[in-house]
Protein backbone atom coordinates (compact mmCIF):
# COMPACT_ATOMS: atom_id res chain seq x y z
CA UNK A 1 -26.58 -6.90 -17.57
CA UNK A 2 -24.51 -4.15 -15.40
CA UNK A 3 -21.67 -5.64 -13.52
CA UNK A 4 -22.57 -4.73 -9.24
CA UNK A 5 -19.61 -2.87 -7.21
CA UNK A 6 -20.58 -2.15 -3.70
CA UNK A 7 -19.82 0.13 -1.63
CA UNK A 8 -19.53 0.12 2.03
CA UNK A 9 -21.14 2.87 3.93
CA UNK A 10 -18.05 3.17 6.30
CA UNK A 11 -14.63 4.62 6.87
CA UNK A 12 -13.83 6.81 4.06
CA UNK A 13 -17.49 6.75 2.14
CA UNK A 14 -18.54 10.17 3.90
CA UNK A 15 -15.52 11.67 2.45
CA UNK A 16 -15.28 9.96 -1.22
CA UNK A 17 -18.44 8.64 -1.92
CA UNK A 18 -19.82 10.89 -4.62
CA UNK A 19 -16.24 10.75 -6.14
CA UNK A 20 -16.61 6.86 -6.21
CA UNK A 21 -20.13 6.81 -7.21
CA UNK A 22 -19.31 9.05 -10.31
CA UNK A 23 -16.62 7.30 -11.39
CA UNK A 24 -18.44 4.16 -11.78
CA UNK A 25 -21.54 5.33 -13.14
CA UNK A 26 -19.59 6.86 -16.11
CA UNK A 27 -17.90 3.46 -16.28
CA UNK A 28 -21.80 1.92 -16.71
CA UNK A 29 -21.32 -0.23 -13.37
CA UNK A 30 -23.95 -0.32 -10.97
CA UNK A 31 -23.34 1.03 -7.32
CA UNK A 32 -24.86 -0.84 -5.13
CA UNK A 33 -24.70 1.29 -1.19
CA UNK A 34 -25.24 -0.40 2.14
CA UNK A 35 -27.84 0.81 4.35
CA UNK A 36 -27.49 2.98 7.18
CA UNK A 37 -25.60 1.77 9.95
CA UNK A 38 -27.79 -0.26 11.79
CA UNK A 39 -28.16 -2.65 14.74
CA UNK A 40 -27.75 -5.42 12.51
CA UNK A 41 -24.59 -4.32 10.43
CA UNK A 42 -22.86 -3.62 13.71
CA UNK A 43 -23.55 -7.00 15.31
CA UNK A 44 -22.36 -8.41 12.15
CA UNK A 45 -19.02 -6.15 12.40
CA UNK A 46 -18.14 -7.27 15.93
CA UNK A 47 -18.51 -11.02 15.06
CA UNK A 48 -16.55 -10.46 11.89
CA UNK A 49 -13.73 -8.43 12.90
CA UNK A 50 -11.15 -9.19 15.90
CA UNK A 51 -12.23 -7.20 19.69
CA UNK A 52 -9.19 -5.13 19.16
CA UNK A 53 -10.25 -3.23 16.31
CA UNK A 54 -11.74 0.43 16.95
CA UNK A 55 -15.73 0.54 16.22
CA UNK A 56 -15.14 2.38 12.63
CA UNK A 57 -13.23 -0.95 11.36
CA UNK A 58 -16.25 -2.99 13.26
CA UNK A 59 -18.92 -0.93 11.56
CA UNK A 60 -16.91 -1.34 8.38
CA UNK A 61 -16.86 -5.13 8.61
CA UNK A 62 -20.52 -5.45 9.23
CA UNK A 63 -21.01 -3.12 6.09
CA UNK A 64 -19.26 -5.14 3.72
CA UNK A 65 -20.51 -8.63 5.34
CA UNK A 66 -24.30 -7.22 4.39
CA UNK A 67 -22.86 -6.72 0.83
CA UNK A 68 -20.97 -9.46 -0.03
CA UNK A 69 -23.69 -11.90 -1.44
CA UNK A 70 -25.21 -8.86 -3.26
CA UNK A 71 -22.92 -7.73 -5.26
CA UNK A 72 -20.14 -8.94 -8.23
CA UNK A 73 -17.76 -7.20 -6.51
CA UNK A 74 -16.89 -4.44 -3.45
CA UNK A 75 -14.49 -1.55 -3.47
CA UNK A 76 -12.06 -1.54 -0.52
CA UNK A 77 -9.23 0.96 -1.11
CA UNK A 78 -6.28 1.07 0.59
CA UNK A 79 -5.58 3.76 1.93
CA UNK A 80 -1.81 4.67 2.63
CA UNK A 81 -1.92 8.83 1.28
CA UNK A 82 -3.68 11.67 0.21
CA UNK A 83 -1.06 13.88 0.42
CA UNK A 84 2.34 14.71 -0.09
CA UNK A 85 4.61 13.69 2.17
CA UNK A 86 1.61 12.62 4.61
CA UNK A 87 -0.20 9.53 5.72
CA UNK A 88 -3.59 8.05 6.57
CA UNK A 89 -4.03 6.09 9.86
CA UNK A 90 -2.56 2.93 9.98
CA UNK A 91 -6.08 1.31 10.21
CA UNK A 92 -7.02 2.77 6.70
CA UNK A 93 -3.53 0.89 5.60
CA UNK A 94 -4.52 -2.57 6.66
CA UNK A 95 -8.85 -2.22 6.17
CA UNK A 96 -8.43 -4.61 2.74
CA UNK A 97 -6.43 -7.17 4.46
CA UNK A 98 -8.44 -7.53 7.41
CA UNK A 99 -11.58 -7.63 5.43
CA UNK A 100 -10.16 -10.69 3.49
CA UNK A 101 -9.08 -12.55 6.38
CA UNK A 102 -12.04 -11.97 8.65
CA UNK A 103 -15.01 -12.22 6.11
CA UNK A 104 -15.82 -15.54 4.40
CA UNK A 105 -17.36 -15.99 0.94
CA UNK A 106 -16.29 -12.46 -0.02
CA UNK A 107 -16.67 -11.46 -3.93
CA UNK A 108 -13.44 -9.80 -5.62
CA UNK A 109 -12.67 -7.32 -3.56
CA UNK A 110 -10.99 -4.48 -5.37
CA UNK A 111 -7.80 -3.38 -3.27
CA UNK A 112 -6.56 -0.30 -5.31
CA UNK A 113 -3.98 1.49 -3.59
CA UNK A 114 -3.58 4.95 -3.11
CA UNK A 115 -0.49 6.56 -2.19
CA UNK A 116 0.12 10.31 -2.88
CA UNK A 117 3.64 10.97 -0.49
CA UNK A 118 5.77 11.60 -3.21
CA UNK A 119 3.33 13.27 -5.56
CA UNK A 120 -0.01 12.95 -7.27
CA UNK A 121 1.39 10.78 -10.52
CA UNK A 122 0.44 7.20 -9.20
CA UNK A 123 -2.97 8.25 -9.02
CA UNK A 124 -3.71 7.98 -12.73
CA UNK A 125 -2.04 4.35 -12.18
CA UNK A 126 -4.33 3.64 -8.90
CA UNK A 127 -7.66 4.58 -11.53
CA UNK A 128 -6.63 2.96 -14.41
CA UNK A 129 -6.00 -0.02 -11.82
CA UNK A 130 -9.94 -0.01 -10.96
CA UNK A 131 -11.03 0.69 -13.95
CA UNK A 132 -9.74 -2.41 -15.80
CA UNK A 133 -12.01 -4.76 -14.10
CA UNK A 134 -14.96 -3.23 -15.73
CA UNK A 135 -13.38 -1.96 -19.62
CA UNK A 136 -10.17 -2.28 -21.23
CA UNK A 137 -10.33 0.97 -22.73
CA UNK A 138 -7.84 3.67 -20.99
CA UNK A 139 -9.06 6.61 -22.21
CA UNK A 140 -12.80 5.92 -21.25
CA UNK A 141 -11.61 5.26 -17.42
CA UNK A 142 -9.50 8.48 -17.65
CA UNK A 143 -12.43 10.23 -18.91
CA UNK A 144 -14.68 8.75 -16.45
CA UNK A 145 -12.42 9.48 -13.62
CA UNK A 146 -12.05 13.58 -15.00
CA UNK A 147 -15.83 14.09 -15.21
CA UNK A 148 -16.27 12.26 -11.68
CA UNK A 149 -13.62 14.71 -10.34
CA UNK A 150 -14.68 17.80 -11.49
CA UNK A 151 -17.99 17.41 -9.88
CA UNK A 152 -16.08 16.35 -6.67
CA UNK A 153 -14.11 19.39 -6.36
CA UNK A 154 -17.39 21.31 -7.09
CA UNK A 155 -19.24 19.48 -4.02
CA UNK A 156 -15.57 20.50 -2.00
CA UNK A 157 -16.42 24.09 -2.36
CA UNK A 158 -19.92 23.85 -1.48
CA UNK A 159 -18.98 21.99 1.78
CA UNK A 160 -16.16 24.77 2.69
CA UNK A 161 -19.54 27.31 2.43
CA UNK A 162 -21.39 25.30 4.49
CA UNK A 163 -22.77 22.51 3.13
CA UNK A 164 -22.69 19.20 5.22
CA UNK A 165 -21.74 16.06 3.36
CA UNK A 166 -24.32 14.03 1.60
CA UNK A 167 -26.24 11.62 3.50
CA UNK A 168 -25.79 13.04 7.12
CA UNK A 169 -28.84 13.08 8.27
CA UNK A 170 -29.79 16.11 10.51
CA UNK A 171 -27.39 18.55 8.80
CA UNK A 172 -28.39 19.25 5.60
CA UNK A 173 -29.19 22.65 6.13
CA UNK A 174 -26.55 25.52 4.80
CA UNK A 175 -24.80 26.70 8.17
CA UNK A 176 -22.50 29.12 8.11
CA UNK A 177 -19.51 29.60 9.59
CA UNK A 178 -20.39 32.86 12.17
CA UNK A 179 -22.04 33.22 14.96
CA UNK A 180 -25.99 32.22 14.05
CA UNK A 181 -28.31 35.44 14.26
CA UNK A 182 -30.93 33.18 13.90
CA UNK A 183 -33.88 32.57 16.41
CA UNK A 184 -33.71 29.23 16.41
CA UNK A 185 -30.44 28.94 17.65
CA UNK A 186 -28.53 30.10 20.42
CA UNK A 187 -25.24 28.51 20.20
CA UNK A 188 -22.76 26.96 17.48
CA UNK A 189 -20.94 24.12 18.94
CA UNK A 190 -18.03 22.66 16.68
CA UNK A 191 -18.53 18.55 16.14
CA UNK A 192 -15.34 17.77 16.09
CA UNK A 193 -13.62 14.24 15.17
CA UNK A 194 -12.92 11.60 11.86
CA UNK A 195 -15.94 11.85 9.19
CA UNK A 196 -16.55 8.20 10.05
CA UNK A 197 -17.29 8.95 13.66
CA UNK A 198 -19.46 12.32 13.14
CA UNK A 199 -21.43 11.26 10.41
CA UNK A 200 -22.39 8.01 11.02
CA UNK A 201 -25.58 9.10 13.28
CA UNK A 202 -26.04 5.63 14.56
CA UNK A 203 -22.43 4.90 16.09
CA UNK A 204 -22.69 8.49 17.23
CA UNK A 205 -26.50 8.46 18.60
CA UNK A 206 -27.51 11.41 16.39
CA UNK A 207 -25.52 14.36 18.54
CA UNK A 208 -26.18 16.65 15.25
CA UNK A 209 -30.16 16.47 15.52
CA UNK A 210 -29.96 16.38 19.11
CA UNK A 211 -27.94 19.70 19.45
CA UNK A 212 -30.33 21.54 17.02
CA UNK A 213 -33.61 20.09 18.63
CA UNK A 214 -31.66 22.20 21.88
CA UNK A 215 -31.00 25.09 19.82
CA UNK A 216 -27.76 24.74 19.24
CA UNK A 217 -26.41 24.93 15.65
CA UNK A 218 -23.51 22.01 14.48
CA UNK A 219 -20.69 23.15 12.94
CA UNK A 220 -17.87 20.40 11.48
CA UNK A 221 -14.48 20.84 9.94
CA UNK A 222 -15.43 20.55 6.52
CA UNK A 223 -17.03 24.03 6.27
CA UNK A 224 -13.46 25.24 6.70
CA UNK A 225 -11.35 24.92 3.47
CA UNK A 226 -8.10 23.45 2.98
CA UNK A 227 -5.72 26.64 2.70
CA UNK A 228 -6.97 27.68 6.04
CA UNK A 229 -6.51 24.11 7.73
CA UNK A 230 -3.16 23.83 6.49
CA UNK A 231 -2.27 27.44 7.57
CA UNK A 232 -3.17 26.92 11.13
CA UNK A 233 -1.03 23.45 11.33
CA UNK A 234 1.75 25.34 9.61
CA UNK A 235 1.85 27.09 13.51
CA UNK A 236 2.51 24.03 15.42
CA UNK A 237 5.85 22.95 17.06
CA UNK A 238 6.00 20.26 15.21
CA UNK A 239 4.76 19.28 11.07
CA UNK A 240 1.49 17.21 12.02
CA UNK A 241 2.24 14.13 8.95
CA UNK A 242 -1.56 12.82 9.29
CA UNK A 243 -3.85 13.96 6.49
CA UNK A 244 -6.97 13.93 8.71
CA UNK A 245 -4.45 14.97 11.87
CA UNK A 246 -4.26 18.14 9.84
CA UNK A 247 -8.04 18.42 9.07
CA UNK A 248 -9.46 17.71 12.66
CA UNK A 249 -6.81 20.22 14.15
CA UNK A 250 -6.11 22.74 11.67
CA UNK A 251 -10.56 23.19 11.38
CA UNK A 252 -10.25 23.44 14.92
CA UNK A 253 -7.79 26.04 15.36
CA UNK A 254 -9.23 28.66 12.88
CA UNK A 255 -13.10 28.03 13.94
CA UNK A 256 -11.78 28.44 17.64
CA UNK A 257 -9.28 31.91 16.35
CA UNK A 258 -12.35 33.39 14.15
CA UNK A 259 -14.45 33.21 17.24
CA UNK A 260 -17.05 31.45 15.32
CA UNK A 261 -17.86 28.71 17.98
CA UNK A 262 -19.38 28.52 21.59
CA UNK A 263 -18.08 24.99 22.51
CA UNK A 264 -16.38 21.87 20.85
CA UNK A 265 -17.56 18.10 20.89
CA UNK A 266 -14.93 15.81 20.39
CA UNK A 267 -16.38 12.60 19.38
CA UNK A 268 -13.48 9.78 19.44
CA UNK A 269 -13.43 5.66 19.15
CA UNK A 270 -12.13 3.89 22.08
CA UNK A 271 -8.43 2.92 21.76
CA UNK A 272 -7.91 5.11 18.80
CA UNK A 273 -4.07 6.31 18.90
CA UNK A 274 -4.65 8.96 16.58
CA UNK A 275 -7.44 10.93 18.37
CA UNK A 276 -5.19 10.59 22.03
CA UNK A 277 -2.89 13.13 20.35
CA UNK A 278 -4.95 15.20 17.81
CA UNK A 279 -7.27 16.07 21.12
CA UNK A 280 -5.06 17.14 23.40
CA UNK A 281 -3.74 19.74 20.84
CA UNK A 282 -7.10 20.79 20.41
CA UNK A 283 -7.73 20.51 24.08
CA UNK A 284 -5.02 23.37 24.92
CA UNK A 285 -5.87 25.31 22.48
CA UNK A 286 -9.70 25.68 23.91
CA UNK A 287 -8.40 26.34 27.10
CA UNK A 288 -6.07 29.33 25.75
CA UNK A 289 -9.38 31.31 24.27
CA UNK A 290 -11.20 30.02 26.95
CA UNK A 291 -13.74 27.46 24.76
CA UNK A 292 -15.59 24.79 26.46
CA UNK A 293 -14.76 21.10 25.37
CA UNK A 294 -15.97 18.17 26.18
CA UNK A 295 -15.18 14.37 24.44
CA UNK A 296 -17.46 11.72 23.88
CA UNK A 297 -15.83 8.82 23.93
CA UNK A 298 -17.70 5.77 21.88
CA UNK A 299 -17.40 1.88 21.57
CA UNK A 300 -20.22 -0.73 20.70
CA UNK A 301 -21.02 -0.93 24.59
CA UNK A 302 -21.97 3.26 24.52
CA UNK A 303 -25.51 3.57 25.67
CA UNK A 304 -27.78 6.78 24.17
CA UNK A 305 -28.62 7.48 27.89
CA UNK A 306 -25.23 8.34 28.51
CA UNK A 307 -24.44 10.61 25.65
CA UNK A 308 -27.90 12.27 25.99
CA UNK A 309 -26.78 13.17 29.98
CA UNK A 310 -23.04 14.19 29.23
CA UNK A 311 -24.67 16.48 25.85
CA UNK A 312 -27.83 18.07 28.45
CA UNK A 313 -24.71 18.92 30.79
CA UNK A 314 -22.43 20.05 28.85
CA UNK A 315 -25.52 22.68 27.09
CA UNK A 316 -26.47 23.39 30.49
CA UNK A 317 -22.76 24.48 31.39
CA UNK A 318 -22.65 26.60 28.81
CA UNK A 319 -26.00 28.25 29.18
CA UNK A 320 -24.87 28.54 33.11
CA UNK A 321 -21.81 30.10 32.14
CA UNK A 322 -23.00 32.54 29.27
CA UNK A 323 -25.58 34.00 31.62
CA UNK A 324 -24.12 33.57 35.29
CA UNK A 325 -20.56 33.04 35.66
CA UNK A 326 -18.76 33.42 32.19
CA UNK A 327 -15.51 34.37 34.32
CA UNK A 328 -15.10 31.01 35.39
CA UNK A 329 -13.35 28.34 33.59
CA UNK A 330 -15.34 25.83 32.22
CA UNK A 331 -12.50 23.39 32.86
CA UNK A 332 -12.41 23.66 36.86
């Protein structure tokens, strides 16, 4: 009988998911997902995990309280980098720890770390790590991890030409990343913000599918590809040292400098430190080439009437502008 790892559908799953998934498929383990977020997973998250947290680590929490008694065991990485001589956010750090201490009757939860800041050898030690739980056998978890890999980097490309990640619903479509020609929509407006907070569509009320049923075609930062990103950041004041700092802003800056946007979104968790300074870059910028922004700011109290009112305004703005008064600021 196949050993059961689950998987959280949270955090870091709309960025690493089919590289996890591989990787334990070729290991003969059995990946066992949680559903979408739902009502129920998030009312599990708040009563699991303390008020302070932001509504990702919430969602997280409910996520792996749904799997625990389903599963042999659940994969909670931690975090710390991706990159050399970067870092993750401090919540990504801490998510195994908190999950321990705040969930009861959890299965073995496996903990590998990941930390890339001085170079991409402790990887292979961070795989082999995992791997051991389910075969003893080195060489078939290096393997595993290779094939899993390749096909990762593969589904990399296809995102930086336009593919949306798997599982986000509304935006499977290929979108490219210049103004649309096409009838059916009339604007590109940039969804800006972590993975965690653009693609879950229930924490986030849907915004993609409600742009496009207004015409408007979603754009995110992971059509862009990494070169580019890290060419634009290479222009601030100051080297940004957040992995996803670099993504969110760096995207930004080259979809707002290629023209190939009518607006920005900027969907953000209450409280989160991170997004206070990653949009006011992005903020400035917009005003410089004179692109509308607007943030969405979300929490487990965030009612769909409310986003539906500030997204029908801020369309309406730019419609307004485009055809009336596009020598005004949109900022006042």
């Amino acid at each position: 009988m196949k050993q059961k790892i689950g998987i959280p559908r949270g955090m870091f799953y709309y960025d690493y998911y089919l590289l996890w998934e591989r990787f334990f498929d070729n290991l003969g383990v059995e990946v066992v997902v949680s559903p979408k977020t739902n009502k129920d997973i998030l009312n599990r998250g708040i009563h699991a995990c303390v008020d302070e947290a932001c509504l990702p680590v919430k969602v997280f929490h409910g996520h792996v309280d749904y799997l625990k008694d389903k599963v042999d065991c659940i994969f909670v990485p931690k975090f710390i980098s991706i990159y050399k001589k970067e870092y993750c956010c401090p919540k990504h750090l801490g998510l195994p720890d908190m999950i321990k201490h705040s969930i009861d009757g959890l299965p073995e939860i496996i903990d590998t770390q990941i930390n890339l800041r001085k170079s991409n050898r402790s990887l292979k030690k961070s795989v082999l790590y995992t791997g051991k739980y389910f075969t003893r056998s080195s060489r078939k978890i290096l393997k595993a991890f290779d094939e899993a890999y390749d096909q990762f980097i593969q589904y990399t490309e296809l995102m930086s030409r336009g593919i949306i990640p798997i599982h986000a619903v509304g935006l499977w479509e290929n979108l490219e990343l210049k103004k649309s020609h096409n009838e059916d929509y009339r604007s590109q407006i940039l969804l800006l913000g972590h993975s965690y907070n653009i693609y879950d569509e229930y924490i986030n009320m849907n915004i993609a599918n409600k742009l496009k049923k207004n015409g408007v075609k979603p754009i995110t930062v992971e059509m862009v590809d990494d070169d580019t990103i890290r060419y634009h950041t290479s222009k601030l004041s100051k080297r940004m040292f957040w992995t996803h700092g670099q993504k969110i802003v760096g995207g930004a800056f080259s979809l707002i400098d290629a023209k190939a946007i009518n607006g920005i979104i900027y969907i953000s968790s209450f409280g989160c430190g991170l997004d206070s300074v990653l949009m006011e870059l992005v903020e400035r910028k917009a005003k410089e080439h004179n692109v509308p922004f607007t943030l969405l700011t979300i929490d487990e109290q965030t009612g769909e009437a409310g986003i539906n009112t500030r997204i029908e305004a801020f369309l309406d703005m730019l419609e307004w502008r485009d055809t009336n008064e596009d020598n005004f600021s949109t900022y006042g």
